[in-house]
Protein backbone atom coordinates (compact mmCIF):
# COMPACT_ATOMS: atom_id res chain seq x y z
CA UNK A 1 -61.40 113.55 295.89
CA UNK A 2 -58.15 112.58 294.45
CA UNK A 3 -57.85 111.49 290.86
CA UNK A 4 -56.52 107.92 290.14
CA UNK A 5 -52.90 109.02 289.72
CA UNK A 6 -52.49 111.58 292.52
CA UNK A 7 -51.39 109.06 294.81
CA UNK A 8 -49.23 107.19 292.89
CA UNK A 9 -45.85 107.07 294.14
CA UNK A 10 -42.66 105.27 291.62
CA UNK A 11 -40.39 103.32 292.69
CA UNK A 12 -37.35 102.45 291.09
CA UNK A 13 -36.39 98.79 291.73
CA UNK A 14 -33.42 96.49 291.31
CA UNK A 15 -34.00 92.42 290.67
CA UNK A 16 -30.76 90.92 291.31
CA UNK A 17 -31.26 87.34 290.68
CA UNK A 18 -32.58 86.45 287.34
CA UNK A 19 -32.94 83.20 287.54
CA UNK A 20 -36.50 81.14 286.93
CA UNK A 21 -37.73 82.17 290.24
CA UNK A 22 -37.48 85.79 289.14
CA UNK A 23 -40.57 85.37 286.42
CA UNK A 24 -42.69 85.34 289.23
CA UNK A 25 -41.70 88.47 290.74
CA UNK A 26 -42.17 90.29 287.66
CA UNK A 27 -45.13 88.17 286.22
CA UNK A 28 -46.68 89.86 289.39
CA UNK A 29 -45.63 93.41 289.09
CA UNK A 30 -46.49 93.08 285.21
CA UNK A 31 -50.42 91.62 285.90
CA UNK A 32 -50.94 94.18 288.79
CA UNK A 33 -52.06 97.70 287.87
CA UNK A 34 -51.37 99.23 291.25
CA UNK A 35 -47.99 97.83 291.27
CA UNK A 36 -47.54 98.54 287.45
CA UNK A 37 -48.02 101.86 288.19
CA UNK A 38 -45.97 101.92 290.92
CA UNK A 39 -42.95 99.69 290.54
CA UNK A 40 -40.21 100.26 287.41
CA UNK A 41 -37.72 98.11 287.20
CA UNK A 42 -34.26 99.92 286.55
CA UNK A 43 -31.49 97.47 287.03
CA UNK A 44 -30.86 93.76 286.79
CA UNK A 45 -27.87 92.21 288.21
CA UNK A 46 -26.82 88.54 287.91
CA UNK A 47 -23.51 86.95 287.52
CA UNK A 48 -25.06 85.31 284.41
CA UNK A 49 -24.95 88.33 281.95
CA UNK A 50 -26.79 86.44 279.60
CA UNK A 51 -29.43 85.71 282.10
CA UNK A 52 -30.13 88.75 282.61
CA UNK A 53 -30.40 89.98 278.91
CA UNK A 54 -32.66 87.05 278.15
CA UNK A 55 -35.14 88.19 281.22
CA UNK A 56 -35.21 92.03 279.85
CA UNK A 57 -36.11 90.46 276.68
CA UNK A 58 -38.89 88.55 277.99
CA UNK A 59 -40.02 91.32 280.02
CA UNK A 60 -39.19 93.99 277.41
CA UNK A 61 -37.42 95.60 280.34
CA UNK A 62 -35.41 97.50 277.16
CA UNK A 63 -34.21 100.57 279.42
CA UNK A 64 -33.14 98.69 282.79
CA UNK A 65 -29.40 98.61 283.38
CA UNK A 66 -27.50 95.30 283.34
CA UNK A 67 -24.44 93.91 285.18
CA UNK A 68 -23.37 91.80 287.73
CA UNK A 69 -22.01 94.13 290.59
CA UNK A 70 -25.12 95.23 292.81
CA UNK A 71 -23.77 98.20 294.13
CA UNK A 72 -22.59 99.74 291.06
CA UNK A 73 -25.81 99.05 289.44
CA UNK A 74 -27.19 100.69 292.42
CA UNK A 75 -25.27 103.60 291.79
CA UNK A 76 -26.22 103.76 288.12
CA UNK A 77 -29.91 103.73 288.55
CA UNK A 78 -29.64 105.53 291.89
CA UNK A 79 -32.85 102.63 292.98
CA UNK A 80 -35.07 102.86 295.70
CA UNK A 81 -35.47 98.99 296.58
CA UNK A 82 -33.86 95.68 295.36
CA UNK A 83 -35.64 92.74 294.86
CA UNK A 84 -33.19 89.87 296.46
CA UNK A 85 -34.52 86.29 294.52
CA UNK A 86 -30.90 84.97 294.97
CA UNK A 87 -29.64 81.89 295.77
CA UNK A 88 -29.46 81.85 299.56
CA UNK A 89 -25.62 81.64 300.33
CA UNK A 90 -25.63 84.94 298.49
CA UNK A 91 -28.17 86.58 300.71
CA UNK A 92 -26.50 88.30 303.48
CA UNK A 93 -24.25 89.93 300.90
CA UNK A 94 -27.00 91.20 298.28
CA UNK A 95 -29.25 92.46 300.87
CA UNK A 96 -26.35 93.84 303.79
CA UNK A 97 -25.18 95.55 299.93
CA UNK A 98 -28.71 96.95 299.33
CA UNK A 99 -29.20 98.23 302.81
CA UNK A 100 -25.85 99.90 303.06
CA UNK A 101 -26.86 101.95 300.04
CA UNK A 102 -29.52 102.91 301.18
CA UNK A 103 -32.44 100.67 299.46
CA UNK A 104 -35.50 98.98 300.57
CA UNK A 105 -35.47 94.87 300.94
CA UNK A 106 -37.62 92.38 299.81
CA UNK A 107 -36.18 89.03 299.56
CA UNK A 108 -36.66 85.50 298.86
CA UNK A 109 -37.20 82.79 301.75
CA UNK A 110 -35.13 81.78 303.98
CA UNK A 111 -33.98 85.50 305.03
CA UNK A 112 -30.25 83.75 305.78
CA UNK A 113 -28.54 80.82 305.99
CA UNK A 114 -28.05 81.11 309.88
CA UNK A 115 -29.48 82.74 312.68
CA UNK A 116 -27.15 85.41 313.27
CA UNK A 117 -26.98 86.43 309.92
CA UNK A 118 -30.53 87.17 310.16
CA UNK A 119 -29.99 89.05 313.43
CA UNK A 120 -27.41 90.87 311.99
CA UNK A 121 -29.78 92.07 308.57
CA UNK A 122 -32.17 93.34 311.35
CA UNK A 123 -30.22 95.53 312.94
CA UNK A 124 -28.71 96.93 309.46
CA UNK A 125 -31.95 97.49 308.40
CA UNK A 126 -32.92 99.05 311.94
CA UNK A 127 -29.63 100.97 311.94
CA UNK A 128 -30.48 102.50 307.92
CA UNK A 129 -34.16 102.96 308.55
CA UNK A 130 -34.94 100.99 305.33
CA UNK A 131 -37.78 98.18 305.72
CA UNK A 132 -36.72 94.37 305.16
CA UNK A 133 -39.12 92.08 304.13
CA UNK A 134 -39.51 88.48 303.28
CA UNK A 135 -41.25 87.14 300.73
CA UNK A 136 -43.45 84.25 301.93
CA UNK A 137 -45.97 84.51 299.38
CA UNK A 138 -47.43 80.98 300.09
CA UNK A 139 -49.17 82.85 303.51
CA UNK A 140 -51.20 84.84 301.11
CA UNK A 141 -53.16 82.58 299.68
CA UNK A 142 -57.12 82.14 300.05
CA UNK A 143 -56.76 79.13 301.89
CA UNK A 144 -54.72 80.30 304.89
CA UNK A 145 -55.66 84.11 305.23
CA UNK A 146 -59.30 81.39 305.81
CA UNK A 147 -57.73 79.56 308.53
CA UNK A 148 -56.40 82.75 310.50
CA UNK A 149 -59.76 84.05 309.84
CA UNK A 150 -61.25 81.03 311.55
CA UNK A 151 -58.98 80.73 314.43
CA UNK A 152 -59.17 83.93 315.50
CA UNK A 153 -63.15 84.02 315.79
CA UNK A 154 -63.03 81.17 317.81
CA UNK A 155 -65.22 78.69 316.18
CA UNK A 156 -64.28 75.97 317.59
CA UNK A 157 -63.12 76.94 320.89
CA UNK A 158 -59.75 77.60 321.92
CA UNK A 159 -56.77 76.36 319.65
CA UNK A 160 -55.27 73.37 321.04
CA UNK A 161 -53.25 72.24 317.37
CA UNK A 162 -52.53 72.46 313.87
CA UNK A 163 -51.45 69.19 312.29
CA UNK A 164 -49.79 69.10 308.40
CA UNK A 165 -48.91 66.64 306.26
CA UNK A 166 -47.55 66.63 303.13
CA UNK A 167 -46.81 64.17 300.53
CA UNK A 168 -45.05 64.95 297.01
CA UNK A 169 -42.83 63.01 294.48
CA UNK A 170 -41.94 66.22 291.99
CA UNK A 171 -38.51 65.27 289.79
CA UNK A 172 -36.98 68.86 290.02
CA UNK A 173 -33.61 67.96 288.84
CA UNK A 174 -30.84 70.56 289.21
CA UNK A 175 -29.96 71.81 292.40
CA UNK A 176 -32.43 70.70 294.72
CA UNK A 177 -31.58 67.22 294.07
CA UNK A 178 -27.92 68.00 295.21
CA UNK A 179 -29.24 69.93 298.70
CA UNK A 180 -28.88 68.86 301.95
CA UNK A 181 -32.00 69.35 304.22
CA UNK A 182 -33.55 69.70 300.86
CA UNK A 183 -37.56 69.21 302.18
CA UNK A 184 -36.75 71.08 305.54
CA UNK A 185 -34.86 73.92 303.96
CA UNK A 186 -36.72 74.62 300.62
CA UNK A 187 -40.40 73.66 301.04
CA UNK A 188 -41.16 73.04 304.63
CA UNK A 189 -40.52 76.58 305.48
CA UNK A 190 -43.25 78.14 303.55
CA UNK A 191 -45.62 75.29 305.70
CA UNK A 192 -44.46 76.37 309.28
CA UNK A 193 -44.29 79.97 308.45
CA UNK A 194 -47.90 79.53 307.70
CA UNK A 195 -48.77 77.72 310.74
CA UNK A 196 -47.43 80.33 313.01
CA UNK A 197 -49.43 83.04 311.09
CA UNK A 198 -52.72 81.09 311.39
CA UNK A 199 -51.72 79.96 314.91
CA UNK A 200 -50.85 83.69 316.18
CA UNK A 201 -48.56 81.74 318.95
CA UNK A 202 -44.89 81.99 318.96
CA UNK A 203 -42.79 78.90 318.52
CA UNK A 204 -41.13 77.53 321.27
CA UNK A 205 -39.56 74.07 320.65
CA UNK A 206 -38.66 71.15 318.30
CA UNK A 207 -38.00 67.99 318.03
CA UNK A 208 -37.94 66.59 314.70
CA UNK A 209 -36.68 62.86 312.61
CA UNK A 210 -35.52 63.58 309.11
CA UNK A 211 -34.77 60.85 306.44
CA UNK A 212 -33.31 60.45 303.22
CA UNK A 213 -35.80 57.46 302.72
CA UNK A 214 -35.12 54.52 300.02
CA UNK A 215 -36.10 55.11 296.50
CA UNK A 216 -35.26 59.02 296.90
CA UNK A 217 -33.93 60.91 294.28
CA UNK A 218 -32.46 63.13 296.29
CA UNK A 219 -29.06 63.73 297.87
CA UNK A 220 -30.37 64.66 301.24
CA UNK A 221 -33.26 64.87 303.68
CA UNK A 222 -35.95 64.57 301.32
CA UNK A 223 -38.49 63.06 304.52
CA UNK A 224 -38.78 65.17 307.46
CA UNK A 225 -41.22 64.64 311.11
CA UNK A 226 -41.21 67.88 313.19
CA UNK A 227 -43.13 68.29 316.00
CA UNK A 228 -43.47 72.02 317.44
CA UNK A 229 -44.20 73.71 320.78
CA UNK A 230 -46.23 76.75 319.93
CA UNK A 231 -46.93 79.61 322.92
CA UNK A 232 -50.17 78.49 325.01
CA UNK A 233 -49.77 74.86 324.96
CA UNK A 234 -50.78 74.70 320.89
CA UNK A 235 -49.25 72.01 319.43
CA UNK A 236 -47.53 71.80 315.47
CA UNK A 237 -47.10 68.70 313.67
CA UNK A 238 -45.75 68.26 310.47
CA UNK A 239 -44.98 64.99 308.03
CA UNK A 240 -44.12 65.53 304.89
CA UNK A 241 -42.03 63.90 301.97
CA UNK A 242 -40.46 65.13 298.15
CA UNK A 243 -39.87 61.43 297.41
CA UNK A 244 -43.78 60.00 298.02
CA UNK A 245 -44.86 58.41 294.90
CA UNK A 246 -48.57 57.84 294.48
CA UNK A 247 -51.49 60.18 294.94
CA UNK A 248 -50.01 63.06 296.25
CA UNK A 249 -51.33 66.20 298.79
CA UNK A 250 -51.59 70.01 297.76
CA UNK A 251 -48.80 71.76 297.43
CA UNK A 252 -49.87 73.87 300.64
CA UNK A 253 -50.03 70.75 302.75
CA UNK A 254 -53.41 68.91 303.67
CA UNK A 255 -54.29 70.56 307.50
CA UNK A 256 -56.07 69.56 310.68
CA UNK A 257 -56.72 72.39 312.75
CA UNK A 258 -57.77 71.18 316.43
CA UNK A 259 -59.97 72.79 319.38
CA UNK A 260 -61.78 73.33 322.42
CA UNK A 261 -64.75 72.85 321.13
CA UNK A 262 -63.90 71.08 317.61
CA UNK A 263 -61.95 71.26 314.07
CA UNK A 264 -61.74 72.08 311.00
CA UNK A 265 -59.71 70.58 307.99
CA UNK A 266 -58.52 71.51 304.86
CA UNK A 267 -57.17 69.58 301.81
CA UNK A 268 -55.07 72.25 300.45
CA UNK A 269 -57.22 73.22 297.51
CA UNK A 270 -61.27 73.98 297.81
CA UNK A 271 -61.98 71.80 300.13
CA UNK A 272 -63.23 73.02 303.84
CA UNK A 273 -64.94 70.83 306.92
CA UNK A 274 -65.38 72.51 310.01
CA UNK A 275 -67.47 70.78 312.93
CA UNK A 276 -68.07 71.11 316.88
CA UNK A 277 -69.51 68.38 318.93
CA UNK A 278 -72.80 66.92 318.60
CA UNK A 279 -75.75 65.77 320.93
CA UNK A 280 -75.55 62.47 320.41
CA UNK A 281 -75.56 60.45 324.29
CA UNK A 282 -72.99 57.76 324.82
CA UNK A 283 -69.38 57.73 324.08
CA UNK A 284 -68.93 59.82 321.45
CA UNK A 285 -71.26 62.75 321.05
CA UNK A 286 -70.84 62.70 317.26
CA UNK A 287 -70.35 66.60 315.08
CA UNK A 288 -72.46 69.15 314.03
CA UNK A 289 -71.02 70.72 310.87
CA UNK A 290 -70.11 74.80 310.70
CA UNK A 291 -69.71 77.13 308.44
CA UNK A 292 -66.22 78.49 307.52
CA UNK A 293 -65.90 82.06 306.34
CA UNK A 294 -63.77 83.21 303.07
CA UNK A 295 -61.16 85.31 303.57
CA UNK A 296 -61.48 88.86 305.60
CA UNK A 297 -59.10 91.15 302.66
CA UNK A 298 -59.59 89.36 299.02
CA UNK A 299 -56.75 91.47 298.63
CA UNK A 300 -54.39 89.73 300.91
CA UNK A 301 -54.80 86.35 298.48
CA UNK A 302 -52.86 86.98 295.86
CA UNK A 303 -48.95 85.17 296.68
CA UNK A 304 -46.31 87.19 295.01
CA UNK A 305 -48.71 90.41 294.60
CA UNK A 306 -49.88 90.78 297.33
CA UNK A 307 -46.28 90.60 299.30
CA UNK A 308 -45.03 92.80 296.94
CA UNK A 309 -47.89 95.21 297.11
CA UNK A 310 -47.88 95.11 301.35
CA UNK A 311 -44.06 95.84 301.23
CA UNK A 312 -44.54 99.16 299.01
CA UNK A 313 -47.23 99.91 301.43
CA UNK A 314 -44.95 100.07 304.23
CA UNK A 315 -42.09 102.01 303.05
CA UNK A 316 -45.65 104.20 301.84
CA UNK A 317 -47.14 104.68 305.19
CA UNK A 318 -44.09 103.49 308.28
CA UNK A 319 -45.75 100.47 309.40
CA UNK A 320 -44.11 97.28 309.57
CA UNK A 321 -45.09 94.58 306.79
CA UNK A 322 -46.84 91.41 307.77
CA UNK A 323 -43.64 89.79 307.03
CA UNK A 324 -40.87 91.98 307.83
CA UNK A 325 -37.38 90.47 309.17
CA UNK A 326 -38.35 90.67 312.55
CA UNK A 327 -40.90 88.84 312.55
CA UNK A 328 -39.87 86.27 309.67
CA UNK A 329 -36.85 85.53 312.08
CA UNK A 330 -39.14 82.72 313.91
CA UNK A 331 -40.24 80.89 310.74
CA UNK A 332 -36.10 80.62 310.37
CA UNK A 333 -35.72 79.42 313.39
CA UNK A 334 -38.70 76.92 312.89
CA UNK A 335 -36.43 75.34 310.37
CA UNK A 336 -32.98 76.02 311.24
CA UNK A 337 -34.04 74.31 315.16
CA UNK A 338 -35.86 71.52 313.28
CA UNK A 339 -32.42 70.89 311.11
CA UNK A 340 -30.35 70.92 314.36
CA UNK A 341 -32.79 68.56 316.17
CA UNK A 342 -32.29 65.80 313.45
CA UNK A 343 -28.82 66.31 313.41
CA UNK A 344 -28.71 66.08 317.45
CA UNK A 345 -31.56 63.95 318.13
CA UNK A 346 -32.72 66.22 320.89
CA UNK A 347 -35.30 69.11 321.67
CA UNK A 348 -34.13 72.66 320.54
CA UNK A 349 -35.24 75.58 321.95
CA UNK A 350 -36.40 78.42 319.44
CA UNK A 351 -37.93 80.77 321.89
CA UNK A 352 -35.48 83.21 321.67
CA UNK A 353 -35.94 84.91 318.27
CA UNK A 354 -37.71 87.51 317.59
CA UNK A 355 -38.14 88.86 321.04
């Protein structure tokens, strides 16, 4: 047997990016013994110095060297990984940075503003042997790693669809307000990443409608309709609105999964239904209500954590992360195609990426 702290392996990280979003990298790291123990954060880089002092402070990160040029603070601290939390017109160059010197990637959502820069981060990372991942924590939640769960043993039948919608009016201010593609770009992402993972089809098509509908508060695209063509005829819909006033939906969208043989919905929070047909005789045969399972890996429900945690597992053991570049390439092409529809009113083919 191996005592508790034979296996432990450190890891000297780099947050660049130390902005609000940061917190909940290190919030994570900080509540997680096994990443605790593994993770120490040496450097913080942001072009803010300030920013960055104020986040060692709050973290009591006292030894961690400061400045706003990633490689030399790369250099300094001779790291093993950067965290990349970013804004995303500086991604290509923080992570192609990290990369290049030889670090390990985990970054914010979207992996890059376009398609080909994301092409072009694979291969860097292929070319430097270094693993790339993305961080789209809102995949590890309860709720979805129950869906996948669900879908894959076939409880009601064959998959046929996955329908979203969801409805929000939160008053961000700052520089959301000012975005363009605002819903599609920095919240709808997380929904169809998810609905690809719980699908386990690759996405084909779009065609979506996108609004900017009276009474926003936003500059742009706040309203977006997107209707997907997933591998083996499954079907993705998704409605959803940052300017809906009113009662609102979860956060991780309210869901309709569709089969075969039945469905199954979830609100978003606690609440499942799943049902198959009935018995009844005459035109509709009515539902007989069935069980739906937790979760498979408790483990794999904890957001930030457990990203973080299945991204030092890979550079640990060699095998890809659930949500490595390569694969994370389709959920940016989900959005990127849906963007292009709205602006061209047609279908766009997405097949391509990732293959």
């Amino acid at each position: 047997m191996h005592g508790p702290q034979e296996d432990i392996v450190k890891f000297n990280a780099i947050l660049c990016g130390c902005g609000a979003m940061s917190k909940g990298w290190l919030k994570a790291i900080a509540s997680t013994p096994s990443l605790a123990q593994s993770i120490q954060i040496v450097g913080l880089v942001d072009l803010n110095r300030s920013t960055a002092e104020n986040l060692a402070k709050e973290f009591s990160l006292d030894n961690a060297v400061i400045g706003s040029d990633l490689a030399e603070v790369i250099a300094a601290t001779k790291a093993d990984l950067v965290f990349d939390v970013v804004i995303p017109a500086a991604r290509f160059g923080v992570v192609s940075t990290a990369l290049k010197a030889g670090c390990h990637v985990l970054s914010e959502k979207p992996m890059a503003t376009s398609l080909a820069e994301g092409a072009a981060l694979i291969d860097l990372a292929a070319k430097a042997g270094k693993v790339h991942a993305i961080i789209q924590n809102r995949r590890f939640i309860s709720g979805i790693r129950r869906l996948r769960r669900f879908v894959e043993e076939g409880a009601i039948g064959e998959l046929t669809g996955i329908h979203c919608d969801f409805f929000l009016g939160p008053h961000f201010g700052g520089f959301r307000e000012e975005m363009d593609n605002v819903l599609l770009l920095d919240m709808a992402i997380h929904t169809f990443d998810a609905a690809r993972f719980v699908s386990g089809k690759v996405p084909v098509s779009v065609y979506c409608l996108e609004k900017n509908p009276v009474g926003s508060w936003y500059k742009h695209g706040a309203s977006a309709h997107a209707l997907f063509d997933f591998s083996d005829d499954v079907v993705f819909s998704y409605r959803g609105s940052w300017c809906a006033e009113g009662r609102r939906t979860s956060w991780e969208s309210q869901w309709r999964l569709t089969g075969s043989k039945g469905m199954l919905t979830w609100d978003g929070e606690e609440d499942f239904e799943a049902t198959i047909a009935g018995h009844e005789p005459g035109l509709l045969h009515g539902f007989t209500p069935i069980e739906v399972p937790g979760p498979k890996h408790e483990e794999e429900t904890h957001g930030h954590a457990s990203v973080i945690a299945s991204f030092i597992e890979a550079i640990k053991t060699g095998k890809p992360p659930e949500t490595e570049s390569r694969d994370n390439i389709r959920s940016l092409a989900m959005v990127l195609g849906a963007i292009e529809s709205a602006k061209t009113g047609r279908r766009v083919d997405i097949s391509a990426q990732g293959q």
